[in-house]
N, C-alpha and C. Protein backbone atom coordinates (compact mmCIF):
# COMPACT_ATOMS: atom_id res chain seq x y z
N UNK A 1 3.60 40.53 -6.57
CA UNK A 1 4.18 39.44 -7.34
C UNK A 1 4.10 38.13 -6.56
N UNK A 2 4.41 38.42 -5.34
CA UNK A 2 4.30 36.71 -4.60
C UNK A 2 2.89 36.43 -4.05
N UNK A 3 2.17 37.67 -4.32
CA UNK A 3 0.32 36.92 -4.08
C UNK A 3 -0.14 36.25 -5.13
N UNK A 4 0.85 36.83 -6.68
CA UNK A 4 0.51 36.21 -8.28
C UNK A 4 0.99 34.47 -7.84
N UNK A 5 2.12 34.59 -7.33
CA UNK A 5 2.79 33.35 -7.25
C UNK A 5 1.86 32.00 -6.41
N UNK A 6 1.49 32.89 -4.86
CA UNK A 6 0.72 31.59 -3.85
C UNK A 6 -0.25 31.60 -4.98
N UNK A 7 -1.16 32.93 -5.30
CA UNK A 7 -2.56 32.10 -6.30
C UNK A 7 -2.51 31.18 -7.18
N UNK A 8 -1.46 30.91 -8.10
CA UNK A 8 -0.66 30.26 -8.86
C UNK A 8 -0.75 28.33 -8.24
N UNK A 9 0.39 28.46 -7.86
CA UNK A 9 0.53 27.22 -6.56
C UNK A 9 -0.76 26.59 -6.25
N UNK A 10 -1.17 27.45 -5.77
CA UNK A 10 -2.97 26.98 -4.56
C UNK A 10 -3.69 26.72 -6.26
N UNK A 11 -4.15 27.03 -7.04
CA UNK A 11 -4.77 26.71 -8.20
C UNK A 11 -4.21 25.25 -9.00
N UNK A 12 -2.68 25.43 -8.90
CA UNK A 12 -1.93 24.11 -9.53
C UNK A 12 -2.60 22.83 -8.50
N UNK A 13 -2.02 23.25 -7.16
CA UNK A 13 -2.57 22.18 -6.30
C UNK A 13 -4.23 21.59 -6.31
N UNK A 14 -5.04 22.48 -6.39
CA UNK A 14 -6.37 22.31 -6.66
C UNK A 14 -6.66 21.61 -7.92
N UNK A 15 -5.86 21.96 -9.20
CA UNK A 15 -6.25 20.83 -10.13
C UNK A 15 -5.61 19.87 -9.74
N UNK A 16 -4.59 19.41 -9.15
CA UNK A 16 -4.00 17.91 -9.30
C UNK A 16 -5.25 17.17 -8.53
N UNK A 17 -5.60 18.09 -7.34
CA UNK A 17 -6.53 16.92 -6.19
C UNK A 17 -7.90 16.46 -7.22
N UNK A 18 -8.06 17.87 -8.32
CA UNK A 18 -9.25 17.22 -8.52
C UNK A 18 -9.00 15.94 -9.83
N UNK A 19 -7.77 16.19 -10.04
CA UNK A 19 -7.85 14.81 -10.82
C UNK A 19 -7.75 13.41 -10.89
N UNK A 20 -7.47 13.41 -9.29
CA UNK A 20 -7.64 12.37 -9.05
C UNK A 20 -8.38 11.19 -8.48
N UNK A 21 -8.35 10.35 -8.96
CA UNK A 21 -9.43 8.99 -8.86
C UNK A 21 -9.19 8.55 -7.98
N UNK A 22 -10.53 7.58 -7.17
CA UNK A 22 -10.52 7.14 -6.22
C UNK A 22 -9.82 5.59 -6.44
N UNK A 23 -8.86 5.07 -5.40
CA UNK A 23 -8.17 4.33 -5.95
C UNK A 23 -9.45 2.43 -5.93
N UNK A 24 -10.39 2.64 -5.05
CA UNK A 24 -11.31 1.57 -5.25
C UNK A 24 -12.34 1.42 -6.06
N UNK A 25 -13.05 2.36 -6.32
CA UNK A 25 -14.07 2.56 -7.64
C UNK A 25 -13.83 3.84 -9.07
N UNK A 26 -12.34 4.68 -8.83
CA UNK A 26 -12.42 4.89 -9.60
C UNK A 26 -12.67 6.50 -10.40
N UNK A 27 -13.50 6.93 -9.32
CA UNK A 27 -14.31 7.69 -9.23
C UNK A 27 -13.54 9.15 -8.62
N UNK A 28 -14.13 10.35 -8.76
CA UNK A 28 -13.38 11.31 -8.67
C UNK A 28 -13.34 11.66 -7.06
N UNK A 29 -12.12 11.92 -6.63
CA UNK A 29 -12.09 11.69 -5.08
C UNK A 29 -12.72 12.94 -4.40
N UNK A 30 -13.16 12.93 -3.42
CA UNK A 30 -13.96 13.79 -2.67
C UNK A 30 -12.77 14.40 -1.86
N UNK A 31 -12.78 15.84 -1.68
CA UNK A 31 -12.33 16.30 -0.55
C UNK A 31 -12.58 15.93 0.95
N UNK A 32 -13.48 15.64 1.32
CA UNK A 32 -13.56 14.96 2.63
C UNK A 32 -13.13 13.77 2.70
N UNK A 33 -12.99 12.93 1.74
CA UNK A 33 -12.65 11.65 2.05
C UNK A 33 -11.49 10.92 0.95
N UNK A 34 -10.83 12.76 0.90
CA UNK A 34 -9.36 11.84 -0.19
C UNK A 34 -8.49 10.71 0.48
N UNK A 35 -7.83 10.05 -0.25
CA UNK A 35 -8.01 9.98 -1.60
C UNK A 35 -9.04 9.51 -2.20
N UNK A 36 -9.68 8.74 -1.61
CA UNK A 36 -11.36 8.22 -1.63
C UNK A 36 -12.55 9.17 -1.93
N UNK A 37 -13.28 8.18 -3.04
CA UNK A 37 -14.31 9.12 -3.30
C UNK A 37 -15.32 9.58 -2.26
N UNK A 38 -15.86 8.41 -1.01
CA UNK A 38 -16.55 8.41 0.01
C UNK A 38 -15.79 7.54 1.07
N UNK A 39 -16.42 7.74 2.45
CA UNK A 39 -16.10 6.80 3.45
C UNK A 39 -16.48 5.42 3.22
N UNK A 40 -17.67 4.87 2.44
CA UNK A 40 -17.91 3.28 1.65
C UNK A 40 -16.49 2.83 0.97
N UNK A 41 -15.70 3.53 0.23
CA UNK A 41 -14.53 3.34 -0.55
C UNK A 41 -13.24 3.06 0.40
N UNK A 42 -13.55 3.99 1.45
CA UNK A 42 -12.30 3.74 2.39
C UNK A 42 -12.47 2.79 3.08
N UNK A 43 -13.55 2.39 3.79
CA UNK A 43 -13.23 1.34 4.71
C UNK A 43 -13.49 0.19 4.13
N UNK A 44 -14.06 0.28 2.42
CA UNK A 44 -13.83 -1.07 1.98
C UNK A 44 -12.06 -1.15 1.53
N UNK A 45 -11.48 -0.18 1.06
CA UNK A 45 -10.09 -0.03 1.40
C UNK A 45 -9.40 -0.93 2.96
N UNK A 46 -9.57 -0.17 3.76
CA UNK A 46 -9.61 -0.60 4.98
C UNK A 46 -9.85 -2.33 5.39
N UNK A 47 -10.74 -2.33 5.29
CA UNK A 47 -10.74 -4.40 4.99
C UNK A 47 -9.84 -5.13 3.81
N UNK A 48 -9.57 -4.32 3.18
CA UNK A 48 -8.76 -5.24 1.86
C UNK A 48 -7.48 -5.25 2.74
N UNK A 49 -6.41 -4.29 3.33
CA UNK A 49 -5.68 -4.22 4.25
C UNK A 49 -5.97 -5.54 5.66
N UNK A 50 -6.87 -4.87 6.04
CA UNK A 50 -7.19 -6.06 7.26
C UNK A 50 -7.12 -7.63 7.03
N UNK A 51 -7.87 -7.75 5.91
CA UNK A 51 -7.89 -8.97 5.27
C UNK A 51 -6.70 -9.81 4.14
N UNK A 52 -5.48 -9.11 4.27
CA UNK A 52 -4.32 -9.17 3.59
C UNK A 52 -5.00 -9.33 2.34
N UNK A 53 -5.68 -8.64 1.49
CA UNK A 53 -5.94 -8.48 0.20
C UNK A 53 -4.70 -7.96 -0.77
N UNK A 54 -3.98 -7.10 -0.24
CA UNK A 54 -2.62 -6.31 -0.55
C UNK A 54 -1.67 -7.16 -0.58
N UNK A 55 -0.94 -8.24 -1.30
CA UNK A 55 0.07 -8.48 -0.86
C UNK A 55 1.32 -8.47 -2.45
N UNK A 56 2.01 -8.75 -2.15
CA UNK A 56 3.54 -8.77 -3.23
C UNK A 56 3.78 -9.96 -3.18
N UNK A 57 3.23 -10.51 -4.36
CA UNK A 57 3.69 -12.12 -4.71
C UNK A 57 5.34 -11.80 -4.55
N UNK A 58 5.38 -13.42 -3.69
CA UNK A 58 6.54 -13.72 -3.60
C UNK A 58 7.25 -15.49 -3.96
N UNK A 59 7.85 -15.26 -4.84
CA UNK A 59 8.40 -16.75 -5.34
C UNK A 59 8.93 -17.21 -4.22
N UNK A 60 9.29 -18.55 -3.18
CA UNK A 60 9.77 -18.90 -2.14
C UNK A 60 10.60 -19.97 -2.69
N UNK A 61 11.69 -19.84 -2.24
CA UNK A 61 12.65 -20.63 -2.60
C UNK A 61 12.99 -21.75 -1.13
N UNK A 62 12.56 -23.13 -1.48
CA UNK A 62 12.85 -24.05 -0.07
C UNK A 62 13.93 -23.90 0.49
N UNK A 63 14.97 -23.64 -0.41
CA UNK A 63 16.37 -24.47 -0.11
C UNK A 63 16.85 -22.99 0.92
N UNK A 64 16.19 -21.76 0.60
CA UNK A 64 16.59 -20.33 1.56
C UNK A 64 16.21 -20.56 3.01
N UNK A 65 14.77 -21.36 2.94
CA UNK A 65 13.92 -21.71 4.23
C UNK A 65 14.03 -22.78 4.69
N UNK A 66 14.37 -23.55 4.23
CA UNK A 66 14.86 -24.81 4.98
C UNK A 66 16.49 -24.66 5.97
N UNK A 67 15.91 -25.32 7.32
CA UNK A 67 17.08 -24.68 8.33
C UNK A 67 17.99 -26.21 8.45
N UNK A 68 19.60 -26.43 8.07
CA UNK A 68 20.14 -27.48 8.31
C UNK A 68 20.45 -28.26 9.97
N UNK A 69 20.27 -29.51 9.40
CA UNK A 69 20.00 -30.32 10.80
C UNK A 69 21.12 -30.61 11.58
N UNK A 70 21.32 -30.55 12.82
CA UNK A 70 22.59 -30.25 13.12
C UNK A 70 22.91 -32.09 13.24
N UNK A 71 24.67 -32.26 13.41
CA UNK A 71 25.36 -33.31 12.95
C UNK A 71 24.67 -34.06 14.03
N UNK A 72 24.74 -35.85 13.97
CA UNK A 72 24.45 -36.18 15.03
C UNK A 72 25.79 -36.65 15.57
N UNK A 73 25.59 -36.63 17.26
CA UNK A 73 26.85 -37.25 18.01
C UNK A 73 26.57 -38.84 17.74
N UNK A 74 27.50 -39.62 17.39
CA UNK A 74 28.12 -41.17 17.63
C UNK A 74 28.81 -41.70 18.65
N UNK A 75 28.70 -41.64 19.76
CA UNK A 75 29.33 -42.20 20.72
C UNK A 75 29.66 -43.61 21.13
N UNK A 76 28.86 -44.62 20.33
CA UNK A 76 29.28 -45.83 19.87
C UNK A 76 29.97 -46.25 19.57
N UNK A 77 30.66 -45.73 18.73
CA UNK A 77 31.57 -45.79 17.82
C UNK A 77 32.79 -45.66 18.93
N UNK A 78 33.01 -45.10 20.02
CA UNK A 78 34.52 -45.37 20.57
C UNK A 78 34.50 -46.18 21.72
């Protein structure tokens, strides 16, 4: 019963890998070079990283980044 079960498992797992696409062209991913279909896919992967191609737009708000100026001393004045 639990050899029914691993064959089971190991078969489930085997279809998920094969359904999945390579995340740069698309394409059905290779076992040697998951998640990538080939090593061309990964290390053009690889430069999109290097080259901050990846990033999470971010709205910037001045008034968060702007640092206040400290008071000035008057010593004139006494």
């Amino acid at each position: 019963m639990n050899d029914k079960i691993a064959d089971l498992a190991a078969l489930r797992a085997q279809k998920r890998r094969a359904k999945r696409k390579c995340p740069v062209c698309r394409k059905p991913a290779s076992e040697a070079s998951r998640p990538f279909c080939s090593e061309q896919c990964r290390r053009i992967d690889l430069d999109r990283w290097r080259t901050e191609a990846y990033r999470i737009p971010v709205a910037e708000n001045d008034e968060e980044d702007s640092v206040p100026k400290p008071a000035a001393d008057n010593d004139e004045e006494s």
